[in-house]
C-alpha atoms as a PDB file:
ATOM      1  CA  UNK A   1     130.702  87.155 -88.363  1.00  0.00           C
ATOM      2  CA  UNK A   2     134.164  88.623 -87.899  1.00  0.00           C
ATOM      3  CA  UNK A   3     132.582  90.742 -84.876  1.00  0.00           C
ATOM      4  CA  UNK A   4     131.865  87.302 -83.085  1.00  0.00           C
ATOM      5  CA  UNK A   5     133.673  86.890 -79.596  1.00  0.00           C
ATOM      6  CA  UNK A   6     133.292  83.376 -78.332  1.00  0.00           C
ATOM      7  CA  UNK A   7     133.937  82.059 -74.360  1.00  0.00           C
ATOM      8  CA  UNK A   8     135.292  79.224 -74.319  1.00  0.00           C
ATOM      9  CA  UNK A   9     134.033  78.221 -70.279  1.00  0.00           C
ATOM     10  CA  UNK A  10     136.780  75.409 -69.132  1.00  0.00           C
ATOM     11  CA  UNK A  11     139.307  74.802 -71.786  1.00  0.00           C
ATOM     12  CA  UNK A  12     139.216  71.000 -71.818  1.00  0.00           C
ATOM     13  CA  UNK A  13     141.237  68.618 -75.164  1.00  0.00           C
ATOM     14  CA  UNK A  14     137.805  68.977 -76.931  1.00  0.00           C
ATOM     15  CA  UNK A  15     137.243  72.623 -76.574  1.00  0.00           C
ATOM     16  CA  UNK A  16     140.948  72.925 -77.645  1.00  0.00           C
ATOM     17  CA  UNK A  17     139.553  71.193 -80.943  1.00  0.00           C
ATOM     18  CA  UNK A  18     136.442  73.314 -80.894  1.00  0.00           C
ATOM     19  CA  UNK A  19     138.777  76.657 -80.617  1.00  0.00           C
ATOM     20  CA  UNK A  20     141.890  76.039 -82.768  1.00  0.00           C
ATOM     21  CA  UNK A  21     139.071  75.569 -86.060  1.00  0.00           C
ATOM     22  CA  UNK A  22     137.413  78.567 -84.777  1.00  0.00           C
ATOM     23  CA  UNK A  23     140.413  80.772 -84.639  1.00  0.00           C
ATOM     24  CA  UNK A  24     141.444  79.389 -87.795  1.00  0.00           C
ATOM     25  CA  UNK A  25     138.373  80.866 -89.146  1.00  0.00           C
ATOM     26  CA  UNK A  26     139.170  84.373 -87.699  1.00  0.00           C
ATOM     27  CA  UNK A  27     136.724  84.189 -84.772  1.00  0.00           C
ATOM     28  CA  UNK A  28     138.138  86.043 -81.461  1.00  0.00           C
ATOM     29  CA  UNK A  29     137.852  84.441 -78.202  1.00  0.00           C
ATOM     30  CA  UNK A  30     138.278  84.534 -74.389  1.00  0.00           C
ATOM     31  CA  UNK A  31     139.380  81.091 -72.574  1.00  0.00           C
ATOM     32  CA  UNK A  32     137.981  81.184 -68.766  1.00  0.00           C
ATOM     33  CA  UNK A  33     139.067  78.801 -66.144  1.00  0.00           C
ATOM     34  CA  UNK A  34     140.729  78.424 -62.862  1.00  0.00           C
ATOM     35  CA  UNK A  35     141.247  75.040 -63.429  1.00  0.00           C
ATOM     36  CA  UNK A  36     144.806  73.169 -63.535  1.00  0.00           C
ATOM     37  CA  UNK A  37     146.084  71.184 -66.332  1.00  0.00           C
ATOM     38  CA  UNK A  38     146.236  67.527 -65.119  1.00  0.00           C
ATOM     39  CA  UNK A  39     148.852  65.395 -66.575  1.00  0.00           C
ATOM     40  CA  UNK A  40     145.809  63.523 -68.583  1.00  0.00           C
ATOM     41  CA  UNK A  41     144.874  66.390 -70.037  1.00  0.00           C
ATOM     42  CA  UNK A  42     148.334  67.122 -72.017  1.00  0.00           C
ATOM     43  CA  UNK A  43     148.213  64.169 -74.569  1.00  0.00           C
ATOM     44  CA  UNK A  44     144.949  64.430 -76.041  1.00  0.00           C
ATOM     45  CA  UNK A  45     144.738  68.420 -75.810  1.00  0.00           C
ATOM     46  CA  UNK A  46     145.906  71.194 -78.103  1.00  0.00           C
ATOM     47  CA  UNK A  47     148.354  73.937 -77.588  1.00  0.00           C
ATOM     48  CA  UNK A  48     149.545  72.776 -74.069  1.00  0.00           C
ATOM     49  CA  UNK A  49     152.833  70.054 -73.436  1.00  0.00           C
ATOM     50  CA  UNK A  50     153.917  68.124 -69.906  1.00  0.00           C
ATOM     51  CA  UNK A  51     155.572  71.540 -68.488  1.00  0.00           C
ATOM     52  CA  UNK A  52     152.483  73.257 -68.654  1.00  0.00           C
ATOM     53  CA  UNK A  53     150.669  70.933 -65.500  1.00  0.00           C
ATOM     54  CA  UNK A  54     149.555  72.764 -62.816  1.00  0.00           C
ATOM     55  CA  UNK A  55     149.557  75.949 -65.193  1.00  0.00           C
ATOM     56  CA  UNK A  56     146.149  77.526 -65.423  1.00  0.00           C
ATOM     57  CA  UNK A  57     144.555  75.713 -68.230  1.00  0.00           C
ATOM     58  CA  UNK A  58     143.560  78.930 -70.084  1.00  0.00           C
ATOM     59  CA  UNK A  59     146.361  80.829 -69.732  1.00  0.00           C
ATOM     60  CA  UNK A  60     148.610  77.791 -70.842  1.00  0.00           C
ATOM     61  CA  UNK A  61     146.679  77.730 -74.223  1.00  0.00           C
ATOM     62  CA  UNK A  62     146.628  81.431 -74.530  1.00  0.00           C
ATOM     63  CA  UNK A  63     150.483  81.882 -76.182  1.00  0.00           C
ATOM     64  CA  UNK A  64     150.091  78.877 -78.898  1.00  0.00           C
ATOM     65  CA  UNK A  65     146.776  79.425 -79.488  1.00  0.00           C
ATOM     66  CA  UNK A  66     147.236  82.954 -80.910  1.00  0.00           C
ATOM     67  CA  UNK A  67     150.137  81.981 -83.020  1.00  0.00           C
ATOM     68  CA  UNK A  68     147.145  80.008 -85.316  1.00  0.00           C
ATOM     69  CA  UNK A  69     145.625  83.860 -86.314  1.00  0.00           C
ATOM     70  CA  UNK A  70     147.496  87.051 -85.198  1.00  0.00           C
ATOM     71  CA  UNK A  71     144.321  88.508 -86.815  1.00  0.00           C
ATOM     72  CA  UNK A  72     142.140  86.838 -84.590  1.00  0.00           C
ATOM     73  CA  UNK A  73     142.056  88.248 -80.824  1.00  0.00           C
ATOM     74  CA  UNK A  74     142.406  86.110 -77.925  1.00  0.00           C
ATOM     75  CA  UNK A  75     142.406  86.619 -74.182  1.00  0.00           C
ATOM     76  CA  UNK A  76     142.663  84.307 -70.836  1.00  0.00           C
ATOM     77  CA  UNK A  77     140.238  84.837 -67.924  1.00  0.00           C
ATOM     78  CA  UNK A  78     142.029  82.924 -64.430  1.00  0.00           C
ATOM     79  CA  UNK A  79     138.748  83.425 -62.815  1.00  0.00           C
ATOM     80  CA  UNK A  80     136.273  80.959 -61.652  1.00  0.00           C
ATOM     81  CA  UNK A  81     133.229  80.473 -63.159  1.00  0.00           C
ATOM     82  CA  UNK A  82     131.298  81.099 -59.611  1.00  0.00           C
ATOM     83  CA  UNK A  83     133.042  84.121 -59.036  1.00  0.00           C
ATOM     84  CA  UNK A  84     131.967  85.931 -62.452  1.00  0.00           C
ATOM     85  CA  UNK A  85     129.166  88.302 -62.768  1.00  0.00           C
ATOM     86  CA  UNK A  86     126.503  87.886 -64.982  1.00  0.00           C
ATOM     87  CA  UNK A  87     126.870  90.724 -66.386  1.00  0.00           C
ATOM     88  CA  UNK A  88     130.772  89.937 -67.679  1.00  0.00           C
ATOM     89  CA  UNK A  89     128.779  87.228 -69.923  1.00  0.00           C
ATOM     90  CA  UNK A  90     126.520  90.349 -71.905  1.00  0.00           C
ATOM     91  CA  UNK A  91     130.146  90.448 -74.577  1.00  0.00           C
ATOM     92  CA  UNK A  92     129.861  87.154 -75.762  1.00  0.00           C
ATOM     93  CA  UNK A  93     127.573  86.193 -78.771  1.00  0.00           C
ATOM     94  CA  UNK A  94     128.923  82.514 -78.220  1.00  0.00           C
ATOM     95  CA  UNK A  95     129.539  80.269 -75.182  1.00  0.00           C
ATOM     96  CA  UNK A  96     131.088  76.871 -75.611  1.00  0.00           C
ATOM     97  CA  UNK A  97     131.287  75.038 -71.914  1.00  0.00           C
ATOM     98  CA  UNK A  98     132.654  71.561 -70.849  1.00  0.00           C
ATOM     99  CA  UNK A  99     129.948  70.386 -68.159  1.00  0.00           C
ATOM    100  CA  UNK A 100     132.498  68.380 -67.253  1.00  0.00           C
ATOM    101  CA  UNK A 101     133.911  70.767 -64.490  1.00  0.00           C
ATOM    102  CA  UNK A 102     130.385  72.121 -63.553  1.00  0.00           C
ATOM    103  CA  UNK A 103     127.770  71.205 -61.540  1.00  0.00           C
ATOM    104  CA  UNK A 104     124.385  70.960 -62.853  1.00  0.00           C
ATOM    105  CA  UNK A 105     123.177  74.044 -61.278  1.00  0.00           C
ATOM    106  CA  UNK A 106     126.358  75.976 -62.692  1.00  0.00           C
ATOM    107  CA  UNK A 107     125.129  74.419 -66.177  1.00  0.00           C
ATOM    108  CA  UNK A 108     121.680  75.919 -65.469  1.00  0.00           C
ATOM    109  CA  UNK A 109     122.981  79.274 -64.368  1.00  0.00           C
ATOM    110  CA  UNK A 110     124.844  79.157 -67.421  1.00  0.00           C
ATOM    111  CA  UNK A 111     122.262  78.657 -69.939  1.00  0.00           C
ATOM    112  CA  UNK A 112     119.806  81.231 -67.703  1.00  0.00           C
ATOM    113  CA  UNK A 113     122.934  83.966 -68.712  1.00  0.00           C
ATOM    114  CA  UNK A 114     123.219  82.883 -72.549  1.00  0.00           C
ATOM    115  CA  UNK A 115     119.087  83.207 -72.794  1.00  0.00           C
ATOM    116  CA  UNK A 116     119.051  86.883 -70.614  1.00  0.00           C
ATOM    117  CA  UNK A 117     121.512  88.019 -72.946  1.00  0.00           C
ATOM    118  CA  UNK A 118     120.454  86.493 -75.803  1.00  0.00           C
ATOM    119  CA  UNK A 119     123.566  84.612 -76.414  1.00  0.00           C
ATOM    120  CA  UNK A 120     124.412  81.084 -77.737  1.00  0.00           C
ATOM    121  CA  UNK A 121     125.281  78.101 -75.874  1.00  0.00           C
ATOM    122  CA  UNK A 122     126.767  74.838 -76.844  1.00  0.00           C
ATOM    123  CA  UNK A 123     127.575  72.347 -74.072  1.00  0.00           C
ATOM    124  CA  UNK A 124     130.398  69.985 -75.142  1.00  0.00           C
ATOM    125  CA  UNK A 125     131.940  66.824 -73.748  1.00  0.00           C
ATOM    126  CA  UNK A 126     134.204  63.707 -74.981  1.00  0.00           C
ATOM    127  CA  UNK A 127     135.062  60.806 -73.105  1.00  0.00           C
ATOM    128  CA  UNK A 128     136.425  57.948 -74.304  1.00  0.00           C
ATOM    129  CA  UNK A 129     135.263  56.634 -77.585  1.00  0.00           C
ATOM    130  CA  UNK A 130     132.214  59.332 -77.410  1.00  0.00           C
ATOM    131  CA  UNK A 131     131.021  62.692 -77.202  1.00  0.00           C
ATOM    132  CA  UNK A 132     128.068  64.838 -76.615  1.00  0.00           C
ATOM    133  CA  UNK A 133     126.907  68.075 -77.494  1.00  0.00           C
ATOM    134  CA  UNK A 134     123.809  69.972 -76.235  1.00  0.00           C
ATOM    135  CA  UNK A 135     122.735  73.157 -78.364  1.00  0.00           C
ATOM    136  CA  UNK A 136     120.456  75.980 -77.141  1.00  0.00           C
ATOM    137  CA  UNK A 137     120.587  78.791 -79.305  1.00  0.00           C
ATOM    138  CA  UNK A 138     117.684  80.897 -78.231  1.00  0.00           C
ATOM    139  CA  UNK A 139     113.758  80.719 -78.269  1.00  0.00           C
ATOM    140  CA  UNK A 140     113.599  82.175 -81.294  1.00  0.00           C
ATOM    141  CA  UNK A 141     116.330  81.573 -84.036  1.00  0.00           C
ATOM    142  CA  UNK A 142     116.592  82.605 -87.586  1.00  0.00           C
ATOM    143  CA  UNK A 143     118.039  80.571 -90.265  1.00  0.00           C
ATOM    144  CA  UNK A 144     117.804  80.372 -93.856  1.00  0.00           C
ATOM    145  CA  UNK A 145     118.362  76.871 -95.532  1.00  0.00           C
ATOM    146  CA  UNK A 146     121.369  76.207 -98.509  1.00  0.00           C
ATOM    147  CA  UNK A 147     119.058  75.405-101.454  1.00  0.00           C
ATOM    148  CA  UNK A 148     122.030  74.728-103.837  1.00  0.00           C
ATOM    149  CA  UNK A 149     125.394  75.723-104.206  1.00  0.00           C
ATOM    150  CA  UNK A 150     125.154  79.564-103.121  1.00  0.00           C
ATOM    151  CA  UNK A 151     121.574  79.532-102.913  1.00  0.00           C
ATOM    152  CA  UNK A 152     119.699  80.503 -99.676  1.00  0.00           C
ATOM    153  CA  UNK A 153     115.724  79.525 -99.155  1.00  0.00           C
ATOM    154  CA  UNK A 154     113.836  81.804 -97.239  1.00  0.00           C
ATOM    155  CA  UNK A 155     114.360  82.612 -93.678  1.00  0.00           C
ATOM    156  CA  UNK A 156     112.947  79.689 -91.347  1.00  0.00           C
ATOM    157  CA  UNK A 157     112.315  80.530 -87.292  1.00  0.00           C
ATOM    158  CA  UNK A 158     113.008  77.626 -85.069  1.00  0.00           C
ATOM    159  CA  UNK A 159     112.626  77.329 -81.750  1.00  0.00           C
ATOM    160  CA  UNK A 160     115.737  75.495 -78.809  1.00  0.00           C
ATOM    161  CA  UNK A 161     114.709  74.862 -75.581  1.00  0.00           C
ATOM    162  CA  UNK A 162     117.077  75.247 -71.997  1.00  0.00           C
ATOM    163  CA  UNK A 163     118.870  72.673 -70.340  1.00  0.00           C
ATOM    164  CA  UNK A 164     116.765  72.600 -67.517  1.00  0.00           C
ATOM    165  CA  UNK A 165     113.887  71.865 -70.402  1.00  0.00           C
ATOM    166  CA  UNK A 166     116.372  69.140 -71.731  1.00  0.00           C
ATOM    167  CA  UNK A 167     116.885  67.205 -68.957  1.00  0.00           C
ATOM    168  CA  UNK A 168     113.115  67.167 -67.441  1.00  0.00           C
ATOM    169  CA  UNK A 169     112.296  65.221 -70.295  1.00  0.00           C
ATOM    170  CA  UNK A 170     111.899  61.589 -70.182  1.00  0.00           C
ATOM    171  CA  UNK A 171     114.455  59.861 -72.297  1.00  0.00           C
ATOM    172  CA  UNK A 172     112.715  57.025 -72.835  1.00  0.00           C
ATOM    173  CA  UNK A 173     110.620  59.126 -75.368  1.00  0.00           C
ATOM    174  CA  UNK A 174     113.394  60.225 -77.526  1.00  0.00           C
ATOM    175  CA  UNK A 175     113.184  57.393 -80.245  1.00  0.00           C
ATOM    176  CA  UNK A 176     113.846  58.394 -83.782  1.00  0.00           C
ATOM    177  CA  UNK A 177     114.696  57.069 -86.894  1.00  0.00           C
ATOM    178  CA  UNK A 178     117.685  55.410 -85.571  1.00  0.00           C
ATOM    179  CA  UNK A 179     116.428  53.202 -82.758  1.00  0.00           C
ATOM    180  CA  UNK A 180     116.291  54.175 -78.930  1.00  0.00           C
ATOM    181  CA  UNK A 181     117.782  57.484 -77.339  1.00  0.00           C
ATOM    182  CA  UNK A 182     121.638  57.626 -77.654  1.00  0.00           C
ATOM    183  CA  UNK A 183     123.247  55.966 -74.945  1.00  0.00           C
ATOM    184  CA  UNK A 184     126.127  58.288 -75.211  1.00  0.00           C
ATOM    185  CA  UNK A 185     123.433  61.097 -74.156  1.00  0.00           C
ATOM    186  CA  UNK A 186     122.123  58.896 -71.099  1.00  0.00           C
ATOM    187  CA  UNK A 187     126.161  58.719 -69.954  1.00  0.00           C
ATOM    188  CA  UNK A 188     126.548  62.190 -70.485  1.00  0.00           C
ATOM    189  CA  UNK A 189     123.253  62.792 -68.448  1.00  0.00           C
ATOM    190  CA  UNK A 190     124.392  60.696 -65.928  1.00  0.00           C
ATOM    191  CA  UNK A 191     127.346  62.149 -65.866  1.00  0.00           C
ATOM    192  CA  UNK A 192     126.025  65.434 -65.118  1.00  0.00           C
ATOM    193  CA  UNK A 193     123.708  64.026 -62.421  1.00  0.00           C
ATOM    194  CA  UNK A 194     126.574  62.164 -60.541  1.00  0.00           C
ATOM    195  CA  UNK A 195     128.037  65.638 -60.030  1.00  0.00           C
ATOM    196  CA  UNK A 196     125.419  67.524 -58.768  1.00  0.00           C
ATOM    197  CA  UNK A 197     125.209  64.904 -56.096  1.00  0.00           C
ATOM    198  CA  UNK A 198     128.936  64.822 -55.504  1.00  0.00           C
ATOM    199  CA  UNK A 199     130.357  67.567 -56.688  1.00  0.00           C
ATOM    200  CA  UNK A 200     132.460  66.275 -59.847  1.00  0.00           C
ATOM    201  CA  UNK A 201     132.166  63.413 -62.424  1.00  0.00           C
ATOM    202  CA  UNK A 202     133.579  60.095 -61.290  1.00  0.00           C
ATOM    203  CA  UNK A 203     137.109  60.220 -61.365  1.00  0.00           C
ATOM    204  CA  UNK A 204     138.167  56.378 -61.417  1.00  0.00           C
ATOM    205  CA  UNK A 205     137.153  52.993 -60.221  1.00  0.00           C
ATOM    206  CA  UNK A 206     137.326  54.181 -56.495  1.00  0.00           C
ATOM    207  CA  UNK A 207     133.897  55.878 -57.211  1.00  0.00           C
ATOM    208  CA  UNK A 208     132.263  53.111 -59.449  1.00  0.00           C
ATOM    209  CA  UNK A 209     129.695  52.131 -56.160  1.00  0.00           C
ATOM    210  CA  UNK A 210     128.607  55.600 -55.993  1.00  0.00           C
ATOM    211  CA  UNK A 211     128.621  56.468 -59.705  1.00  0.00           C
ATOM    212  CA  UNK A 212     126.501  53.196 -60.115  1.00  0.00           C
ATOM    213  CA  UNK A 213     123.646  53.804 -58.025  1.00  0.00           C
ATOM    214  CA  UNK A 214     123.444  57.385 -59.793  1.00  0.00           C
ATOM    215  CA  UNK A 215     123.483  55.726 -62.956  1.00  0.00           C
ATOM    216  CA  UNK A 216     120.670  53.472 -61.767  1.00  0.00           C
ATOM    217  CA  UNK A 217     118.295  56.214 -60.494  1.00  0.00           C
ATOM    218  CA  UNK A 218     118.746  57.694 -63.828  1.00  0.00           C
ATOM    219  CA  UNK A 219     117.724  54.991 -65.401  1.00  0.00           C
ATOM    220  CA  UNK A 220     114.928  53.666 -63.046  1.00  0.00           C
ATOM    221  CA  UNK A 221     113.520  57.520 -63.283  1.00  0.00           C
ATOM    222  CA  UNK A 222     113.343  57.512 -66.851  1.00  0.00           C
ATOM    223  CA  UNK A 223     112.226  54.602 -67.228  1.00  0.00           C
ATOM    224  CA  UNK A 224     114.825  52.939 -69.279  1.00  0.00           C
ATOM    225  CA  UNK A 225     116.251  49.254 -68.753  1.00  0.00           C
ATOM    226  CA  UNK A 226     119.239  49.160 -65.610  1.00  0.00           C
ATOM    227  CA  UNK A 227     121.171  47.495 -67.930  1.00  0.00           C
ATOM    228  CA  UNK A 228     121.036  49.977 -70.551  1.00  0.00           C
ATOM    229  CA  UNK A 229     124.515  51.929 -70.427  1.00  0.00           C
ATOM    230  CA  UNK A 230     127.096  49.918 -68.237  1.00  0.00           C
ATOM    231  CA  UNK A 231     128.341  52.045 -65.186  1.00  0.00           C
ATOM    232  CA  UNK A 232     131.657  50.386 -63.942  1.00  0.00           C
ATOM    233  CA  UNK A 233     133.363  51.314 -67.875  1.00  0.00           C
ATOM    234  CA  UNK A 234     131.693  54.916 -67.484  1.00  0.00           C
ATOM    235  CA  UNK A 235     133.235  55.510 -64.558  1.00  0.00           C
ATOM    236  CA  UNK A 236     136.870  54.984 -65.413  1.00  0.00           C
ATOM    237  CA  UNK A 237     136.369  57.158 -68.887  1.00  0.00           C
ATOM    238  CA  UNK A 238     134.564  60.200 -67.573  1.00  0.00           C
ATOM    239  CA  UNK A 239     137.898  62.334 -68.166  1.00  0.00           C
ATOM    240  CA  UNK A 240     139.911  59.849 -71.066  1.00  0.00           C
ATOM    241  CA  UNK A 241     139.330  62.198 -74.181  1.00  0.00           C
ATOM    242  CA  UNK A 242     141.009  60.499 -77.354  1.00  0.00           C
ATOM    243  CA  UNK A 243     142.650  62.988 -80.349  1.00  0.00           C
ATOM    244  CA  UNK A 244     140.990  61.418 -82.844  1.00  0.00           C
ATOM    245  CA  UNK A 245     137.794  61.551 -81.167  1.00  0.00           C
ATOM    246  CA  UNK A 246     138.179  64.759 -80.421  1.00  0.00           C
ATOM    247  CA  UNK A 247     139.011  66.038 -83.207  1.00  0.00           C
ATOM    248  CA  UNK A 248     136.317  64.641 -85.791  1.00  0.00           C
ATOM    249  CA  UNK A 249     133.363  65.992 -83.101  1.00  0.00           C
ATOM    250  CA  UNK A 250     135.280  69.495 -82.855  1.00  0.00           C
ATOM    251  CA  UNK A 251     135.440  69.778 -86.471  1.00  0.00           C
ATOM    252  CA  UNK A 252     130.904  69.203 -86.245  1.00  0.00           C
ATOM    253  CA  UNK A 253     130.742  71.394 -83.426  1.00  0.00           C
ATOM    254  CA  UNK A 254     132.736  74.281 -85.207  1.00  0.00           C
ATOM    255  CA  UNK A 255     130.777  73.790 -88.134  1.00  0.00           C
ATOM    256  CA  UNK A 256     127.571  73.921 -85.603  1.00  0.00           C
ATOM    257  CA  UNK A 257     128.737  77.296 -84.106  1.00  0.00           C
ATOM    258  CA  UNK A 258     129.620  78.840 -88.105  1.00  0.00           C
ATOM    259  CA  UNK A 259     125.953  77.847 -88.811  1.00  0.00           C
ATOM    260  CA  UNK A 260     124.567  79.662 -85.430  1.00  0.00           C
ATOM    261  CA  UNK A 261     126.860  82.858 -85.732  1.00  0.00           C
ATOM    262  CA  UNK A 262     126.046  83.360 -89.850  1.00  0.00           C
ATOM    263  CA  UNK A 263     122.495  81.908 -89.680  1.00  0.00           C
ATOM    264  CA  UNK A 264     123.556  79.812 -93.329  1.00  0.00           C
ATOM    265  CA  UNK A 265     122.265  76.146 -93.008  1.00  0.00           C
ATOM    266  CA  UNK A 266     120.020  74.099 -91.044  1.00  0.00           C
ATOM    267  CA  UNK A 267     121.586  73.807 -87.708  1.00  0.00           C
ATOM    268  CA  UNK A 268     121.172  70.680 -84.667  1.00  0.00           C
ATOM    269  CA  UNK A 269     118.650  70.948 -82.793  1.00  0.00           C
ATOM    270  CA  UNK A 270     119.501  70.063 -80.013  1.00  0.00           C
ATOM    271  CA  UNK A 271     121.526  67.176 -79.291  1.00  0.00           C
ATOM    272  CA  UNK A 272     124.662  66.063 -80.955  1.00  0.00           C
ATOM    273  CA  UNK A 273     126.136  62.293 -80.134  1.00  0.00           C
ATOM    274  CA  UNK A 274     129.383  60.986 -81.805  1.00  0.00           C
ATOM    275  CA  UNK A 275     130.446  57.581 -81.521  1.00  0.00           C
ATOM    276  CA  UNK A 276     134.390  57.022 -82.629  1.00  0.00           C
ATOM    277  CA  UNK A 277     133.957  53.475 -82.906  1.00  0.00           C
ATOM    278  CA  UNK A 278     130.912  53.569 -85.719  1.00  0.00           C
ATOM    279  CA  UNK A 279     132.033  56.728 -87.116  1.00  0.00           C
ATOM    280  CA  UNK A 280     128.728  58.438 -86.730  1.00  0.00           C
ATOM    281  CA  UNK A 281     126.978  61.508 -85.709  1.00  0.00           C
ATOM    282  CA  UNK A 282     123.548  61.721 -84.292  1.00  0.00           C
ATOM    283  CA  UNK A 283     121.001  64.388 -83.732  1.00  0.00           C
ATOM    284  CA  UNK A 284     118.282  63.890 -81.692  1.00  0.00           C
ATOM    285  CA  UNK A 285     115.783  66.683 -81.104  1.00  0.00           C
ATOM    286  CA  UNK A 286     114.181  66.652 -77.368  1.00  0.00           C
ATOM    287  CA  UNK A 287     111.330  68.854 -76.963  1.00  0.00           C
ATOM    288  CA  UNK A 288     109.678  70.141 -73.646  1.00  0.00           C
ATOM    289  CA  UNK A 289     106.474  69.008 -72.786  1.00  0.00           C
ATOM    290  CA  UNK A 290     104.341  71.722 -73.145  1.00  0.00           C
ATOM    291  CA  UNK A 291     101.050  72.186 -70.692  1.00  0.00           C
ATOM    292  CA  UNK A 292      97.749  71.918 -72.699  1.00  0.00           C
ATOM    293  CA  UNK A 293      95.314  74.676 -71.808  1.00  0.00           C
ATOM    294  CA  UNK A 294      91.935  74.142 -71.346  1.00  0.00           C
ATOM    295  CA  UNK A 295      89.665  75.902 -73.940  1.00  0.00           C
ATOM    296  CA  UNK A 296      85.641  76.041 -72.385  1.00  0.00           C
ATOM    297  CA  UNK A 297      83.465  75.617 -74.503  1.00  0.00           C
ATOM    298  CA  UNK A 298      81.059  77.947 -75.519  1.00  0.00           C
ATOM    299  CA  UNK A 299      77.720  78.032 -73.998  1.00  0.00           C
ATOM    300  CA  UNK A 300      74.964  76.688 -76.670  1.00  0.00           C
ATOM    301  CA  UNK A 301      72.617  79.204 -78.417  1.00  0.00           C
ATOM    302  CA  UNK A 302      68.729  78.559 -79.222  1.00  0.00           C
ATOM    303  CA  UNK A 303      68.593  77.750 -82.645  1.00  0.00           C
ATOM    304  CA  UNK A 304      65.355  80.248 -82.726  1.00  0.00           C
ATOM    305  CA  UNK A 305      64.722  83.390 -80.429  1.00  0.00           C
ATOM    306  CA  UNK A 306      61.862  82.822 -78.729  1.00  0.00           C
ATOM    307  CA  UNK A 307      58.701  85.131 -79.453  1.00  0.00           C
ATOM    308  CA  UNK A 308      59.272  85.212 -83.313  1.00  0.00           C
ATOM    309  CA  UNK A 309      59.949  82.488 -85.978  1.00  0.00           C
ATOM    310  CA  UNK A 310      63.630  84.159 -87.131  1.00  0.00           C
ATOM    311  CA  UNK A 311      66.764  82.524 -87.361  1.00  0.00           C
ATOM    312  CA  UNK A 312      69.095  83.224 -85.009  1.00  0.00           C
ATOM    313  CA  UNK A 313      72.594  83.426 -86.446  1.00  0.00           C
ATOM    314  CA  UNK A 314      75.444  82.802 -83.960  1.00  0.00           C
ATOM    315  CA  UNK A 315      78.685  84.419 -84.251  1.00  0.00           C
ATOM    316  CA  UNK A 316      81.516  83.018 -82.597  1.00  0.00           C
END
């Protein structure tokens, strides 16, 4: 596990969470971003203060950062995510992104990277009272379940599905044993989808219109209520992260990527939703659609051959 390098892809107050319990736990990391600290980032985020704005939000968190683990090695990438190879990705076992700075087809890109190299990925937002997480750590991934205290069972396969997979599926068919699909996963959803038409998520009330009828096509085209999340709120919140939020969801999520990286305990699959006012965390599981082939049918046999009064016997 100690080998582990983790990317942290646009170092935002949760991924600050996310990082400094990761760290703590001796896991080495590279934060990427050519983004600027805004002044709303400083109060809710770790390892950053109000004469850091308009730094380079990676390498402001770079210096305190390190001072958690001298053991643990961290580095600061000031590129964009656009202008990185695919190839630069093929280091890290683990990438943890905020979608909020990416488009949907950067998200996609992302998770096509993480599968080619057969890397993790755990998508990770927070704003205001909620969070969501979105886990895809390979087709094919190995686990073995905690039995007891120190006791492993034997080693179950299970399989994640893309992003792309994610989000073509209808969300008015993730029920479960809690009710309805999450609403904080249809925000974050529409979230995503507001800024692949516009190029960011909404930044205040100047945008509610806009953010509104994206909200609403979501909706319509998955066939859930248009009354279901309410828009005008959503659209003042998408970048108000709260501490103490943030910091219960980036202590799940670091447990999340221990479980991945060591393959000890059952891990999410695939979606994680945390509501600060209830207090509770949510996994829902959405699973691609998958085509049904058509078997033919085999042609019927005589029950006799004809000329002689044997049985035929017919082997499939």
């Amino acid at each position: 596990m100690m080998n582990t390098t983790i990317l942290y892809l646009h170092p935002t107050p949760i991924l600050s969470e996310i990082a400094k319990n990761l760290v703590l736990a001796g896991l080495s990391c590279t934060l990427m971003s050519d983004r600027k600290l805004a002044r709303r980032d400083i109060q809710p985020m770790l390892f950053v203060d109000a004469k850091m704005v308009g730094m380079n939000a990676a390498e402001a968190m770079l210096e305190n950062l390190q001072e958690l683990n001298p053991l643990a090695t961290i580095s600061a990438d000031p590129r964009s995510f656009s202008s990185v190879p695919d190839g630069d990705f093929a280091r890290y076992n683990i990438v943890v992104a905020d979608p909020t700075h990416m488009t949907q087809a950067e998200v996609k890109r992302l998770n096509g990277v993480t599968r080619a190299n057969g890397s993790q990925l755990f998508l990770v937002s927070s704003f205001g009272f909620e969070c969501c997480a979105f886990i895809d750590l390979g087709e094919k991934h190995k686990y073995r379940r905690e039995v007891g205290k120190g006791e492993l069972g034997d080693t179950v396969v299970d399989e994640f599905i893309t992003f792309e997979e994610a989000i073509g599926v209808n969300m008015a068919s993730l029920k479960n044993r809690f009710g309805d699909v999450d609403k904080s996963y249809v925000a974050w959803r529409s979230y995503i989808e507001h800024s692949e038409k516009s190029g960011s998520w909404p930044h205040d009330s100047s945008e509610t219109s806009d953010f509104k009828t994206t909200v609403e096509e979501v909706l319509s085209s998955n066939s859930l209520p248009l009354d279901y999340i309410d828009s005008d709120t959503l659209s003042n919140i998408a970048y108000d992260e709260l501490a103490v939020v943030n910091a219960v969801f980036g202590g799940v999520v670091g447990n999340e990527v221990i479980k991945a990286v060591s393959g000890r305990g059952e891990p999410a699959n695939n979606v994680l939703c945390f509501d600060g006012r209830k207090g509770a965390v949510k996994c829902t599981r959405v699973e691609a659609k998958k085509e049904k082939v058509a078997v033919p049918k085999a042609p019927s046999a005589p029950a006799q051959a004809q000329g002689g009064g044997d049985e035929v016997e017919i082997i499939d």
